[in-house]
Each structure stands twice: as structure tokens, then as C-alpha cells.
N, C-alpha and C. Protein backbone atom coordinates (compact mmCIF):
# COMPACT_ATOMS: atom_id res chain seq x y z
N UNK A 1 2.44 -18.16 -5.01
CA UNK A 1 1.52 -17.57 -6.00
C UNK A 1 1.92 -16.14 -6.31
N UNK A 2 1.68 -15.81 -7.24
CA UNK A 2 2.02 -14.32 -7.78
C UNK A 2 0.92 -13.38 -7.77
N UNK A 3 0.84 -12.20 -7.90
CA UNK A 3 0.07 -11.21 -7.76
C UNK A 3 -1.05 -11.34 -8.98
N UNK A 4 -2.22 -10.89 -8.67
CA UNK A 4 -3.28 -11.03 -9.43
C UNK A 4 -2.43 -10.40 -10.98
N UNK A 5 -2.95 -11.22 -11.87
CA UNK A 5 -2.70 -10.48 -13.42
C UNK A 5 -3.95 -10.40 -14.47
N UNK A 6 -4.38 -9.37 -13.75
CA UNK A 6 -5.91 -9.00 -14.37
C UNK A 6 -5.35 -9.12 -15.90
N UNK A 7 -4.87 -8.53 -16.50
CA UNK A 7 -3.76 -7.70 -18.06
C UNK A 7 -4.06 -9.36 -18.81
N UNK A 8 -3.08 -9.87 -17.64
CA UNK A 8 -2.80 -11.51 -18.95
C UNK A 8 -4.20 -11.85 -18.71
N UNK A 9 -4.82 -12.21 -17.24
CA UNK A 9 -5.75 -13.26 -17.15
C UNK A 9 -7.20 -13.09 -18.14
N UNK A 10 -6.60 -11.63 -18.45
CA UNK A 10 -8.17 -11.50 -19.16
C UNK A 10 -8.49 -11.94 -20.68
N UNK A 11 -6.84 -12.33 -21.16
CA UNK A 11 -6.79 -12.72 -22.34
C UNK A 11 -7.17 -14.56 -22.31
N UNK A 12 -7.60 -14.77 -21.62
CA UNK A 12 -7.94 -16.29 -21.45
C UNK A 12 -8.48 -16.97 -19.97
N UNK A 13 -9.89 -15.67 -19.85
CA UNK A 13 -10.14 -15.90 -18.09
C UNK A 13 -11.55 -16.92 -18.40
N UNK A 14 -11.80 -17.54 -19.77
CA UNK A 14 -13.00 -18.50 -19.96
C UNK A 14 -12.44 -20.25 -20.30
N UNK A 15 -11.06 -20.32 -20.87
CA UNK A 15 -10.68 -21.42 -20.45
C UNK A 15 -9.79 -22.04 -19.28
N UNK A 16 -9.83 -20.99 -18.32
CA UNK A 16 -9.24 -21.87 -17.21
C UNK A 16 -9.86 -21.30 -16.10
N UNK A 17 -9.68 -21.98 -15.07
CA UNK A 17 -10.08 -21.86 -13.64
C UNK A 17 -10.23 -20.42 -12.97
N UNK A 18 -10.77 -19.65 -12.73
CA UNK A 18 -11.03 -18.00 -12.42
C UNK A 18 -9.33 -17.90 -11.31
N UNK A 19 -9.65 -19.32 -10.16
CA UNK A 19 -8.46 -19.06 -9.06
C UNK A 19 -7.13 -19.29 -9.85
N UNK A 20 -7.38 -20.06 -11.37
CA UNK A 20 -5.51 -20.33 -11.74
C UNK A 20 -5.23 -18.89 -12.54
N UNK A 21 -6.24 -18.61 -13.26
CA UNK A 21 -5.67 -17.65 -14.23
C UNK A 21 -5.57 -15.99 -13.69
N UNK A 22 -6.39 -15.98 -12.40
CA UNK A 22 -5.82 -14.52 -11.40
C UNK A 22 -4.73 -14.66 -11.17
N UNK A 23 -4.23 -15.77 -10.45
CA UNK A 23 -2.78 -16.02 -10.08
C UNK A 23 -1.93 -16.51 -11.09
N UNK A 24 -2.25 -16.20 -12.47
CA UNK A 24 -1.33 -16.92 -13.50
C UNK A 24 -0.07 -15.87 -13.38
N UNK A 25 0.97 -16.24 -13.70
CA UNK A 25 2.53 -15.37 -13.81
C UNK A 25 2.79 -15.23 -14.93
């Protein structure tokens, strides 16, 4: 898993899973 990506995850943190899109790369 990769480091939290607050930046990206926040551009799409309501269609996916809170645990996939913190750890999205």
C-alpha cells in the first residue's frame, strides 16, 4: 500500500471506499 494521498483522494473520496482511496497511488 502506498502512503495516504489526501491531494488525489479528495478529488473522489465519495465514490469509493474511504480505506481504497487513502491508500490510492
Amino acid at each position: 500500500m502506498s502512503r495516504p494521498k489526501v491531494n488525489s483522494g479528495w478529488l473522489w473520496p465519495a465514490i469509493t471506499p474511504t480505506h481504497s482511496w487513502i491508500f490510492h497511488d
